[in-house]
Protein backbone atom coordinates (compact mmCIF):
# COMPACT_ATOMS: atom_id res chain seq x y z
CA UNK A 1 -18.14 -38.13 25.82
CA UNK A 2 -21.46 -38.81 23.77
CA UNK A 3 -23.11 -36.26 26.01
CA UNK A 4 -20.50 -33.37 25.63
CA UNK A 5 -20.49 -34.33 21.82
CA UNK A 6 -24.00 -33.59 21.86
CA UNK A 7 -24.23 -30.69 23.95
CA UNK A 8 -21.97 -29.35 21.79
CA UNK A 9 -23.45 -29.61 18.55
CA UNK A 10 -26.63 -28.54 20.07
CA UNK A 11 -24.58 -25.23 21.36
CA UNK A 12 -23.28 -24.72 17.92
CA UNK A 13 -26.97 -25.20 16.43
CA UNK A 14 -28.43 -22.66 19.22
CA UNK A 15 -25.34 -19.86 18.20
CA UNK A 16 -26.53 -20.53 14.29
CA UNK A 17 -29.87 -20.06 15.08
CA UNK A 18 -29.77 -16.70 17.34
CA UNK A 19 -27.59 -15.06 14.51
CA UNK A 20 -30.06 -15.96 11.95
CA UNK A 21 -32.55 -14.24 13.79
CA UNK A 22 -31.00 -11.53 14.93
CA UNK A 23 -31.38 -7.80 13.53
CA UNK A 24 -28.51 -5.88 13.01
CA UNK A 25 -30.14 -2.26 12.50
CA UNK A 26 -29.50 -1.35 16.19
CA UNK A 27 -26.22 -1.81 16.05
CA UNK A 28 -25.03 -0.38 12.88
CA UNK A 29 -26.78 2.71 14.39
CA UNK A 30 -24.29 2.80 16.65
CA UNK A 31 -22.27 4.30 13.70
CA UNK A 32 -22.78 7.65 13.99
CA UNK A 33 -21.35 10.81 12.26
CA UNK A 34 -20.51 12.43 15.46
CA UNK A 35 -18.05 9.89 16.61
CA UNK A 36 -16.36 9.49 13.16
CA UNK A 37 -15.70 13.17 12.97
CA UNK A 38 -14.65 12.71 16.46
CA UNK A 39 -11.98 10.57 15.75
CA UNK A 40 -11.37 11.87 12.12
CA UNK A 41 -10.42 15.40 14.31
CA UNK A 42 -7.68 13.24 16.49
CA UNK A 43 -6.38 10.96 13.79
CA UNK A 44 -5.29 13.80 11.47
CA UNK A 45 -4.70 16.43 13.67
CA UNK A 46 -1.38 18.55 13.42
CA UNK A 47 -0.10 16.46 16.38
CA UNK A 48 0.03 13.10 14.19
CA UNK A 49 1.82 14.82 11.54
CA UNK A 50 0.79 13.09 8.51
CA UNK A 51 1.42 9.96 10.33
CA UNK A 52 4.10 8.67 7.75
CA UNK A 53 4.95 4.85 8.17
CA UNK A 54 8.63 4.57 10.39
CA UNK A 55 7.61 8.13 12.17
CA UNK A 56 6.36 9.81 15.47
CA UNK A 57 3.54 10.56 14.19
CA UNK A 58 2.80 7.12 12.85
CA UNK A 59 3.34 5.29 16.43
CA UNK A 60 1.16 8.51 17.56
CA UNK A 61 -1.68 7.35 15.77
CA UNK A 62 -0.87 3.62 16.33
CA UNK A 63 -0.99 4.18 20.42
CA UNK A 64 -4.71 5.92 20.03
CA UNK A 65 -5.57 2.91 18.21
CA UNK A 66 -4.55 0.57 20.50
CA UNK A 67 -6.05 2.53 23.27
CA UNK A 68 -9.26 3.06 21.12
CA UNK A 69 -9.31 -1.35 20.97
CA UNK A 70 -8.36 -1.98 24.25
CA UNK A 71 -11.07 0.45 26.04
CA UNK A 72 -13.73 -2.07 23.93
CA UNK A 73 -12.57 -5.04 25.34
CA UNK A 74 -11.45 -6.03 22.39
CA UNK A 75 -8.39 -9.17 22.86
CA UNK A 76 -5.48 -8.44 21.25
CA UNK A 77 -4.93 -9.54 17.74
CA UNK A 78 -1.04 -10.76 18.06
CA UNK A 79 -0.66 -12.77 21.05
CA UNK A 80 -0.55 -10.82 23.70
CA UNK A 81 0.13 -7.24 21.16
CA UNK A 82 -1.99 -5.34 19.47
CA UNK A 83 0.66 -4.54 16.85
CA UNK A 84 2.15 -6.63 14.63
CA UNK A 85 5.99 -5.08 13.89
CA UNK A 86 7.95 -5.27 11.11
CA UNK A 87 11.32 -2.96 10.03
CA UNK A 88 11.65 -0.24 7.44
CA UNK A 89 15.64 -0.77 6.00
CA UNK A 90 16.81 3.16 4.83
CA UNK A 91 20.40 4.05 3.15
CA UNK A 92 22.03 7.47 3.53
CA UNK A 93 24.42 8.88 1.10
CA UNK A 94 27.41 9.71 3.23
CA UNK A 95 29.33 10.46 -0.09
CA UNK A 96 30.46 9.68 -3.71
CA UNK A 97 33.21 10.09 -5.65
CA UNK A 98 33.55 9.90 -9.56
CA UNK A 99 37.08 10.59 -11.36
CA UNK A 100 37.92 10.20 -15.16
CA UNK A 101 41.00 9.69 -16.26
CA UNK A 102 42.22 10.62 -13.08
CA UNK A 103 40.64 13.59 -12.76
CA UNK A 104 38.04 14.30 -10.02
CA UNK A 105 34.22 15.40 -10.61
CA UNK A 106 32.16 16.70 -7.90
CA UNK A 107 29.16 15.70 -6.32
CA UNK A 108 25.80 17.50 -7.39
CA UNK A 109 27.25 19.55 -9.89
CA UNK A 110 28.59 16.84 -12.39
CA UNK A 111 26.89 14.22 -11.36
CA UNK A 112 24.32 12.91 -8.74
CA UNK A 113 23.73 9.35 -7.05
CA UNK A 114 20.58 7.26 -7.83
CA UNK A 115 18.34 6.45 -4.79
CA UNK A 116 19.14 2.83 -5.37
CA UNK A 117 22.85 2.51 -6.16
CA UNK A 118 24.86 0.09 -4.13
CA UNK A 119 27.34 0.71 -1.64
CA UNK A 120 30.48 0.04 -4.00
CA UNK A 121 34.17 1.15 -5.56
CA UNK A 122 34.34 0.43 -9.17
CA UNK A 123 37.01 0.43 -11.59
CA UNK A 124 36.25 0.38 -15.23
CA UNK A 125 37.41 1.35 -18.33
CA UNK A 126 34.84 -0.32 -21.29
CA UNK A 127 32.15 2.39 -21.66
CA UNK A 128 29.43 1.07 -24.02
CA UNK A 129 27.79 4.27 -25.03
CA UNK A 130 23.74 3.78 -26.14
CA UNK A 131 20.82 5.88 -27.46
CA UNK A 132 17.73 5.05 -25.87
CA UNK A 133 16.06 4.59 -29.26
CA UNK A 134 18.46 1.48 -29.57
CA UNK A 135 16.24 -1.17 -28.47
CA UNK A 136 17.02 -3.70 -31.24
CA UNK A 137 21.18 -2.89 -30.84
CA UNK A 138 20.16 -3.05 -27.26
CA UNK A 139 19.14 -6.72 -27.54
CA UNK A 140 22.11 -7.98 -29.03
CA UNK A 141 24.82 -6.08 -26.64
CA UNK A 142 26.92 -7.69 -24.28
CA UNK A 143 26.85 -5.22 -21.22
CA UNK A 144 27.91 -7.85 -18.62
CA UNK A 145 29.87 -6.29 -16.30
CA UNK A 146 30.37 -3.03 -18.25
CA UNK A 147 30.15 0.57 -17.61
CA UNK A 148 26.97 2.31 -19.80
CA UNK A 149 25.78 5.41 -20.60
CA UNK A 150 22.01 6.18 -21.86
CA UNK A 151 21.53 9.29 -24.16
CA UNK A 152 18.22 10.30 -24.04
CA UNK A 153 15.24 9.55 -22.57
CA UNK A 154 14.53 5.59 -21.99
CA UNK A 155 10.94 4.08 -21.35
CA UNK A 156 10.37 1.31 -19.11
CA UNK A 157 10.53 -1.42 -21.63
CA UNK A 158 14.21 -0.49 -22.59
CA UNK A 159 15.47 0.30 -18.97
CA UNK A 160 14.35 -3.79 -17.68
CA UNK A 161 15.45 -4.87 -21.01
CA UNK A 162 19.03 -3.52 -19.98
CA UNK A 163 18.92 -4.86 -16.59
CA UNK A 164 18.82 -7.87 -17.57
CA UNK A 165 21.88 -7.38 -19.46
CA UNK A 166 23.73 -7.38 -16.03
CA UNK A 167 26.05 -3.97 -16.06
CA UNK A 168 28.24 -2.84 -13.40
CA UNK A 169 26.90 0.77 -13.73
CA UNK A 170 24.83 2.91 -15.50
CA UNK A 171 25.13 6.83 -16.01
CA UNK A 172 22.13 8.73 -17.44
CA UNK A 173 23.00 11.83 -19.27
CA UNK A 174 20.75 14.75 -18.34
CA UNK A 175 20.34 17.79 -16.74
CA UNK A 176 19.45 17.66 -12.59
CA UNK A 177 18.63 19.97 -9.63
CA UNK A 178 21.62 20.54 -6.66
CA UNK A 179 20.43 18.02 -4.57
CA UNK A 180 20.48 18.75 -0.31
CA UNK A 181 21.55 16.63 2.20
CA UNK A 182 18.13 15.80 3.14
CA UNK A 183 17.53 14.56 -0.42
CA UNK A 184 20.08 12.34 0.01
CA UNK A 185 18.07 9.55 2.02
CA UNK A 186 17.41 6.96 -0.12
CA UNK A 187 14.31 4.87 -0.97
CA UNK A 188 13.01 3.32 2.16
CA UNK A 189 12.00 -0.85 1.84
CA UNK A 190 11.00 -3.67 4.06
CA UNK A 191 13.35 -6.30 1.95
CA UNK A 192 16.73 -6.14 4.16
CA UNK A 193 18.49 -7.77 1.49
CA UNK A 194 18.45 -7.41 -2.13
CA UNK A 195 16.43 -9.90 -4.29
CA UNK A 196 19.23 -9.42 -6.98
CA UNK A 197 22.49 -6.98 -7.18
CA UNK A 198 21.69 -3.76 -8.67
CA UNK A 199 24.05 -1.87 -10.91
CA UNK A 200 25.60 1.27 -9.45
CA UNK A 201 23.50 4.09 -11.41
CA UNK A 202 24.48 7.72 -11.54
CA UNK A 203 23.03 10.85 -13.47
CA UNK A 204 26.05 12.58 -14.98
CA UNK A 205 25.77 15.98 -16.63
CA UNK A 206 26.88 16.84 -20.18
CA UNK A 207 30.13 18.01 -19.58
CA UNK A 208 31.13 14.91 -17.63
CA UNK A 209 29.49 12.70 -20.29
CA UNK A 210 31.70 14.41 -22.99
CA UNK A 211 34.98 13.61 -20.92
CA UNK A 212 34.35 9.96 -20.33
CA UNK A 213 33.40 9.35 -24.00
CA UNK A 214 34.21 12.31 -25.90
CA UNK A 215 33.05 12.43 -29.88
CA UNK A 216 31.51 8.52 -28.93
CA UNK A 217 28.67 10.67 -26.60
CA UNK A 218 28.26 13.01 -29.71
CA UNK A 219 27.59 10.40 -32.30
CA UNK A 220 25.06 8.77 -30.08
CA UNK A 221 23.37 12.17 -29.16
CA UNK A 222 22.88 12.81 -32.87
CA UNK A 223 20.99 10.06 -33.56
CA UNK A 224 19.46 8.39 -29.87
CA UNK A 225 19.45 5.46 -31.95
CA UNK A 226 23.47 4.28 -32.42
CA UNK A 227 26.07 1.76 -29.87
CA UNK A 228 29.45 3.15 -29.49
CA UNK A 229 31.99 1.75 -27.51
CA UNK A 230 34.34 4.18 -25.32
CA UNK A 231 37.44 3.95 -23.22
CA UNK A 232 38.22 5.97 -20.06
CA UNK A 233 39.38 5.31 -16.94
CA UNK A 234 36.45 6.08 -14.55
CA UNK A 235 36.47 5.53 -11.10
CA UNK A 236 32.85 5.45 -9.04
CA UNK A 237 32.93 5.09 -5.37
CA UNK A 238 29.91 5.58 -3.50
CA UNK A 239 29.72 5.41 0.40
CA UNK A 240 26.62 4.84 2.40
CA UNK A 241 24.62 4.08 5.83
CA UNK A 242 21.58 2.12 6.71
CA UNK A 243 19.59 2.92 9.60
CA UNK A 244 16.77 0.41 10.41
CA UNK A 245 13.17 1.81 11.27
CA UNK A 246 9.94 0.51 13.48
CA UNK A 247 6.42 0.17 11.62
CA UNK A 248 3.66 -1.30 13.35
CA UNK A 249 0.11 -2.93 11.87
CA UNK A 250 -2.63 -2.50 14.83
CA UNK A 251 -4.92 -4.95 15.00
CA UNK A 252 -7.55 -6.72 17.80
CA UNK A 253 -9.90 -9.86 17.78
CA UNK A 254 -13.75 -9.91 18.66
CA UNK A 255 -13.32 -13.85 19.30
CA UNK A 256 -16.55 -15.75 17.40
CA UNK A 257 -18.65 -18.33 18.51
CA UNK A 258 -19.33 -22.16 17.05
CA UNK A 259 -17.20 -21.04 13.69
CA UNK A 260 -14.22 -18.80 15.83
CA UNK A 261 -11.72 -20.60 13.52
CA UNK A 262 -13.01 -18.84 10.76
CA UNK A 263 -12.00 -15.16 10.44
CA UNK A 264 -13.70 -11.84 8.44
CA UNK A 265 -10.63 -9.04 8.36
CA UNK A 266 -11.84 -5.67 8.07
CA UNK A 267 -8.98 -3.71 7.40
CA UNK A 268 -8.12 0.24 6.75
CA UNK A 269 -4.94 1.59 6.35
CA UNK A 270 -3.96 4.06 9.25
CA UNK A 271 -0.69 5.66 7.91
CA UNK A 272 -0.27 9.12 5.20
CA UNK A 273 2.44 10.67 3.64
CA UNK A 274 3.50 13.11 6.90
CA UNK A 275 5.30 16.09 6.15
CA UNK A 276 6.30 17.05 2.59
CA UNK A 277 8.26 20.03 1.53
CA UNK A 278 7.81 20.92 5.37
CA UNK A 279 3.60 20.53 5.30
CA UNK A 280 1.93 18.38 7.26
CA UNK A 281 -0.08 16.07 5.10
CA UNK A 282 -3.58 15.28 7.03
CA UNK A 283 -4.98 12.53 5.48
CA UNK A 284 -8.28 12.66 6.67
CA UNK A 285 -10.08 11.24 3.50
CA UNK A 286 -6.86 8.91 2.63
CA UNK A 287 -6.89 7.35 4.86
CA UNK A 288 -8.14 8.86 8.15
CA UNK A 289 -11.75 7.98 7.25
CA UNK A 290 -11.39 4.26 6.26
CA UNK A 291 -9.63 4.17 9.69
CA UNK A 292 -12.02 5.45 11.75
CA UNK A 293 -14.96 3.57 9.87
CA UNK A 294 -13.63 0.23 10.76
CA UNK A 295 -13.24 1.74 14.48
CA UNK A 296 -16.52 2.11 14.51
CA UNK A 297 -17.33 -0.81 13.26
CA UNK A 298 -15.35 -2.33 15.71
CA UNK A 299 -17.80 -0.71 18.35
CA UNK A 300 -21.07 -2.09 16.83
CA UNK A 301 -19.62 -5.30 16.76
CA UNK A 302 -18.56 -5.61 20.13
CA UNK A 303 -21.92 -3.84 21.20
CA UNK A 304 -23.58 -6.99 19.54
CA UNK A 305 -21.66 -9.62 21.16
CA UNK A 306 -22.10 -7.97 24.34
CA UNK A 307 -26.17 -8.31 23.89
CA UNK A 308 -25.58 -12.22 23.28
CA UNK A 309 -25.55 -11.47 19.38
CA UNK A 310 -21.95 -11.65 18.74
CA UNK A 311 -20.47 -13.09 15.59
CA UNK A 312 -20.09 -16.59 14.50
CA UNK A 313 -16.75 -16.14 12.90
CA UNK A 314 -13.96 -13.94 14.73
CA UNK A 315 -13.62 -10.76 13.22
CA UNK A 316 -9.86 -8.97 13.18
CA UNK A 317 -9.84 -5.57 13.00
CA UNK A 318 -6.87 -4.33 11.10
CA UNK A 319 -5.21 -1.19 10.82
CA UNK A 320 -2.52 -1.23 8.49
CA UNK A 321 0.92 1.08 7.75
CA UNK A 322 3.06 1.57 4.96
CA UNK A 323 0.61 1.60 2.28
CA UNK A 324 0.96 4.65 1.08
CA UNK A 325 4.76 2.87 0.62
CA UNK A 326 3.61 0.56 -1.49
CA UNK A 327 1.06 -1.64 0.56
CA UNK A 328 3.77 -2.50 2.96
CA UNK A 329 1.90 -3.41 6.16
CA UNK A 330 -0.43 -5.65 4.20
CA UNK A 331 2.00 -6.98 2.57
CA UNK A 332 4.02 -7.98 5.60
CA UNK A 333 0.62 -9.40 7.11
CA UNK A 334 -0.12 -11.57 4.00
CA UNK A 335 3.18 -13.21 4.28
CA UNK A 336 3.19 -13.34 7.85
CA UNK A 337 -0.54 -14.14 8.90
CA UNK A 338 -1.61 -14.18 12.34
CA UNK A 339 -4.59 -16.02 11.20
CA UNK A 340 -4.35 -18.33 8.17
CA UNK A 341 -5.24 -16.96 5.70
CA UNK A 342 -7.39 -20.45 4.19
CA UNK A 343 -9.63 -19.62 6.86
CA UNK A 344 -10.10 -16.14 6.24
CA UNK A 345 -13.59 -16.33 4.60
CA UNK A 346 -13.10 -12.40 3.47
CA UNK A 347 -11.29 -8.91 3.68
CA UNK A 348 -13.75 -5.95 3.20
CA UNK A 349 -10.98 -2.92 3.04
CA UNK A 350 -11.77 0.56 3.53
CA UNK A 351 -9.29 3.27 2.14
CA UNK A 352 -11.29 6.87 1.62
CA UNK A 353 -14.93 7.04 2.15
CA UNK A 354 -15.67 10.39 3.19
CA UNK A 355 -15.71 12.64 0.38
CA UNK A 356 -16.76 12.95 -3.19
CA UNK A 357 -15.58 12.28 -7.08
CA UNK A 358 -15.58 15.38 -8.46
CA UNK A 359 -16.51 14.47 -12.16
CA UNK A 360 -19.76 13.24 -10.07
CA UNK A 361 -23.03 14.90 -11.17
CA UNK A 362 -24.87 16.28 -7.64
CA UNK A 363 -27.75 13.49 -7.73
CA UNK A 364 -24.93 11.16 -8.04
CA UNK A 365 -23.49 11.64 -4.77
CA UNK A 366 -25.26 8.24 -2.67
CA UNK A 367 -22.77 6.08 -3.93
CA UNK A 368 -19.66 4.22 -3.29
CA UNK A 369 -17.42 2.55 -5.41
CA UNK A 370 -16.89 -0.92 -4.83
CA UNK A 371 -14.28 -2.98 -6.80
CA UNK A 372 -13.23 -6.65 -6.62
CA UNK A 373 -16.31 -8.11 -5.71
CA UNK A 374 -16.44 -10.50 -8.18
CA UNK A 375 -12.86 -11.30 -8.61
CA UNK A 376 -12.42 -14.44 -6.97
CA UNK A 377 -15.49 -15.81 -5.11
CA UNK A 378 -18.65 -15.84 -7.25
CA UNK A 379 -20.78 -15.63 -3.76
CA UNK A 380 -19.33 -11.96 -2.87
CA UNK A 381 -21.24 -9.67 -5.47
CA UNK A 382 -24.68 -11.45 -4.73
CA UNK A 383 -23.98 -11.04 -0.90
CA UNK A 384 -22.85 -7.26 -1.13
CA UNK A 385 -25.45 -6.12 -3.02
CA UNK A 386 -28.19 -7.73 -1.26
CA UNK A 387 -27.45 -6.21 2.13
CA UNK A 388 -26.92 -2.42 0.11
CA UNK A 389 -30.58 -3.58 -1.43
CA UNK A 390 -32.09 -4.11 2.29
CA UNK A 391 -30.28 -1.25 4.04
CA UNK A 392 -28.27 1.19 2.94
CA UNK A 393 -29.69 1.51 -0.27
CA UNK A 394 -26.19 3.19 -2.04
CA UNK A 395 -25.10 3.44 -5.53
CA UNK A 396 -22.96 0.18 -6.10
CA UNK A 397 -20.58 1.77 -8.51
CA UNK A 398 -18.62 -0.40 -10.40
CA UNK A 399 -16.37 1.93 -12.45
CA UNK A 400 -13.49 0.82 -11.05
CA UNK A 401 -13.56 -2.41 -11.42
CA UNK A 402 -13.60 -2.51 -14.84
CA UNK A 403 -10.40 -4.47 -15.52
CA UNK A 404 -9.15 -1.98 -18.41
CA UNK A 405 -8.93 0.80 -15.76
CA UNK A 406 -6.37 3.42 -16.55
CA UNK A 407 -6.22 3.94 -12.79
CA UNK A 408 -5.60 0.60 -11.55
CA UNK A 409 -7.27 0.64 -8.55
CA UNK A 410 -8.14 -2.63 -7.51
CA UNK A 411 -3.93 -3.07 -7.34
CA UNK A 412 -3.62 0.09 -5.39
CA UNK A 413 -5.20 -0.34 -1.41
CA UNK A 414 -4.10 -3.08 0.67
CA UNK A 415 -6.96 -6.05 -0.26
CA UNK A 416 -4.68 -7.20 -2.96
CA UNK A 417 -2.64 -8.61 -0.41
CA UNK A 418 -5.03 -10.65 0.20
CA UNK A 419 -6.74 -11.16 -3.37
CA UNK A 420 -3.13 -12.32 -4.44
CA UNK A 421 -3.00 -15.27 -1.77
CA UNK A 422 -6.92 -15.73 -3.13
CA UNK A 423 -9.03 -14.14 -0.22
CA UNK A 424 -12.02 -12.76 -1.43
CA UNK A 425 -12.55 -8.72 -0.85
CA UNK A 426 -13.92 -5.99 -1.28
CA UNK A 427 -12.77 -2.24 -1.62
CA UNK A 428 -14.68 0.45 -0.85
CA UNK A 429 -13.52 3.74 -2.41
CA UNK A 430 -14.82 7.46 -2.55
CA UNK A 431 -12.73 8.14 -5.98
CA UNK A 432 -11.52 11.12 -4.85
CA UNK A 433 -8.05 11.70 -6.25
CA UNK A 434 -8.58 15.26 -6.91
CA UNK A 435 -8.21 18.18 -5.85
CA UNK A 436 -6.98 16.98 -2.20
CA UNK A 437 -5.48 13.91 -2.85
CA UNK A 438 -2.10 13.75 -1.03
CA UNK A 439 -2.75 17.65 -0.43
CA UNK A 440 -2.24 19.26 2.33
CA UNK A 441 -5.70 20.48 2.16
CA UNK A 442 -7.04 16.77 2.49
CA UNK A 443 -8.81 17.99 5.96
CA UNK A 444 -11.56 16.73 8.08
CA UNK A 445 -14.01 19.66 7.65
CA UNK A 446 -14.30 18.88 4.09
CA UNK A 447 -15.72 15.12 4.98
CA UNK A 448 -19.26 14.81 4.19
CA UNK A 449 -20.05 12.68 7.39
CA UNK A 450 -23.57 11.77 6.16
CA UNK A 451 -22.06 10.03 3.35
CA UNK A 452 -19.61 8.30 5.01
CA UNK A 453 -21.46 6.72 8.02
CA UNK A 454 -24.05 5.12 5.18
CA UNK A 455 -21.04 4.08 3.50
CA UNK A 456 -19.01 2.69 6.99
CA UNK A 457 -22.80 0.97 7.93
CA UNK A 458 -22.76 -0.67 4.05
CA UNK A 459 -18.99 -2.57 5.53
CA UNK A 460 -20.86 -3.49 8.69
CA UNK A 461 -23.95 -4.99 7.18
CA UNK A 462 -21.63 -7.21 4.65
CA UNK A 463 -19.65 -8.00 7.63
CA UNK A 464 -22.46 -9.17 9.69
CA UNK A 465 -23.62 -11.02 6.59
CA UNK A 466 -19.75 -12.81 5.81
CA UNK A 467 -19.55 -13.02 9.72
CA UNK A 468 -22.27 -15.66 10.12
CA UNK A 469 -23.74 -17.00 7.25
CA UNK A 470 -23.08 -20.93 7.51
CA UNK A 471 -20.36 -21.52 5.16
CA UNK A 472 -17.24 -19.88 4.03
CA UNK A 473 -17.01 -17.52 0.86
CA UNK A 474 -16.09 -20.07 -2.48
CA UNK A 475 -13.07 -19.30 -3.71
CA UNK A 476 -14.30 -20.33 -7.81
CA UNK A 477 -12.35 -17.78 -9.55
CA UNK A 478 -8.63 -17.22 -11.31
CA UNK A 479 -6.76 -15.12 -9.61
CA UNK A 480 -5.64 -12.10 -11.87
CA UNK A 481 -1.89 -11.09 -10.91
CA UNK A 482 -0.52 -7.91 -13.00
CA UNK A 483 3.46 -8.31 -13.95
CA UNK A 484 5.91 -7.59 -10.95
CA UNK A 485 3.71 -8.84 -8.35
């Protein structure tokens, strides 16, 4: 037992020391701008459609992944998957009915259906009547189990104040396109079951506002700033189904050596918006390039371990859905880790490196931006920048990470998933989010492929750096969690 014990820690020693002296320039050559516009031309071609999470086109692009990992020899990164599965939960209005005093009011005409509303017959006849200037009324109220109706326009501040309040239903009075029966999917999620019950909510027109509550709805309109209380009978019925939906995260393992228990997760998000208005959204900058970057990081990594220089910590290569959602696939990841997520010493995240800020000045253009270096581990910002310093030789931007940003970034790519459970990361971003952004004119012919393969190399050298260096990233900083999260 002494022997092995020895042998081992000698092993472990000998692993330490052959990383520390090996060179990673020959294999972040390996990146090369004809293979990411290779696989920038397959990833948003017409045939993945936009690859929208829950869709043909996403599972499209989530089967040339797979493929892409396999053919490297890559182990897969969930058991004996390469995807990690979770469900999309989507209702369908099949129908609503809303009647007043007995008297029936049709569908998209008089009224329309919120997204949101519950499945749900109601019977009520207390109609508190509101302006949405009313936000000191508004506190006092008792709307428990009541029927409302907003006049005028409410901001956020007074629509969660009367949430809390706990009504049955809500009606917004306003004017509204005839909706299709296309438009009337509703909001897709990957919560199954409701964190709280919702009121039923409806947007009723001015004629059917005037016969529930009659010279009440008047007052209020006058001033947007009065409470009146109504009495009708009204009568909402709503009916609805809910069809459940496949999403997939992709993601393979390049096993390490004396510190395997350790993980780096470099992670892009694979999925777009698909087809809108009946366009097929390509998504080659957002975020067809951050996929293929990590791809091809993927490939230098594997190259290296081949050559007896592999990594010290496993590496996980992820490839996320649903965050053009709402960060959905790292979402379900971060609550569900493969690999836990105390021994995940980083997440460098790519989402959009191939293409330029426009408000950019031309000798501005060797840059990226980087944002949340320094929000939880003091070592990450020292790290980054001395591997840019030695290699690549980029413009660190930090613009974005500014925590008075207008733009919110750092909360808006699928690291903060990990930042919240207090990973340390890093996002690398382009800033392009105009004039292509969500376009269909985001296409990969108008990728500056230069750019990006210095940018993709920048991830690998950090990696290489987080993926054997001796001790894990400190984690020496508050977290900094906006409301609603």
């Amino acid at each position: 037992m002494k022997k092995l014990l020895t042998f081992l820690l000698a092993s472990g020693c000998l692993y330490a020391t052959a990383q520390k002296n090996a060179k990673p320039d020959a294999y972040a050559k390996t990146i090369t701008t004809a293979d990411l516009k290779k696989h920038l031309y397959i990833l948003a071609a017409p045939e993945m459609e936009g690859r929208e999470t829950g869709t043909e086109g996403q599972r499209k692009a989530a089967a040339y992944l797979v493929d892409y990992f396999k053919g490297l020899g890559l182990q897969p990164g969930n058991g004996d998957s390469y995807e990690q599965f979770y469900s999309i939960y989507q209702d369908t209005l099949l129908g609503a009915k809303m009647e007043v005093n007995g008297k029936a009011f049709e569908l998209d005409k008089d009224f329309t259906v919120g997204s949101a509303t519950i499945q749900a017959t109601m019977k009520l006849g207390d109609i508190v009547v509101i302006g949405a200037n009313a936000m000191d009324s508004l506190k006092n109220a008792d709307l428990a189990g009541r029927l409302v109706m907003i006049v005028g326009n409410a901001n956020a501040g007074f629509n969660q104040q009367l949430l809390k309040k706990g009504p049955a239903a809500i009606l917004t009075v306003g004017t509204f396109p005839k909706t299709t029966p296309s438009s009337r999917k509703g909001r897709q999620s990957i919560h199954g079951f409701g964190r709280a019950i919702q009121p039923m909510q409806f947007q009723v027109s001015e004629g059917l506002a005037t016969a529930i509550a009659g010279d009440k709805y008047e007052a209020v309109k006058a001033t947007n700033t009065a409470v009146k209380l109504a009495k009708a009978n009204v009568l909402l019925d709503v009916k609805k189904s809910s069809v459940t939906l496949p999403a997939s995260n992709v993601l393979a393992l390049l096993p390490g050596t004396d510190l395997k228990d350790e993980y780096v997760v470099i992670s892009a998000h694979y999925d777009h918006v698909g087809i809108v208005r009946g366009q097929i959204h390509p998504g080659a900058d957002d975020d067809g390039s951050g996929t293929v970057g990590i791809m091809e990081l993927a490939e230098a990594f594997v190259k290296a371990k081949k050559e007896g220089k592999g990594p010290r910590r496993s590496i996980v290569f992820l490839a996320n859905s649903g965050e053009e959602k709402g960060l959905w696939g790292s979402e379900y990841y971060t609550d569900h880790p493969i690999y836990p997520l105390d021994k995940t010493t980083v997440n460098l995240n790519i989402d959009m490196i191939g293409r330029s800020d426009p408000d950019r000045k031309p000798d501005t253009l060797n840059y990226i931006y980087v944002v949340g270096d320094d929000k939880i581990s003091s070592d990450l910002k020292v790290i980054s920048e001395a591997q840019n310093n030695k290699y690549t030789k980029l413009q660190l931007d930090y613009k974005y990470n500014d925590p008075n940003d207008k733009e919110r970034i750092y909360y808006r790519s699928d690291h903060y998933n990990f930042a919240r459970y207090g990973v340390p990361i890093i996002f690398y971003y382009d800033g392009m989010l105009r004039p292509d952004y969500h376009k269909p004119t985001d296409t990969p012919d108008k990728i500056n492929y230069e750019l990006m393969q210095k940018r993709a190399q920048l991830v690998f050298y950090t990696g290489w750096d987080m993926a054997n260096r001796d001790a894990m990233l400190k984690r020496n900083k508050p977290l900094n969690t906006p409301p609603g999260f």
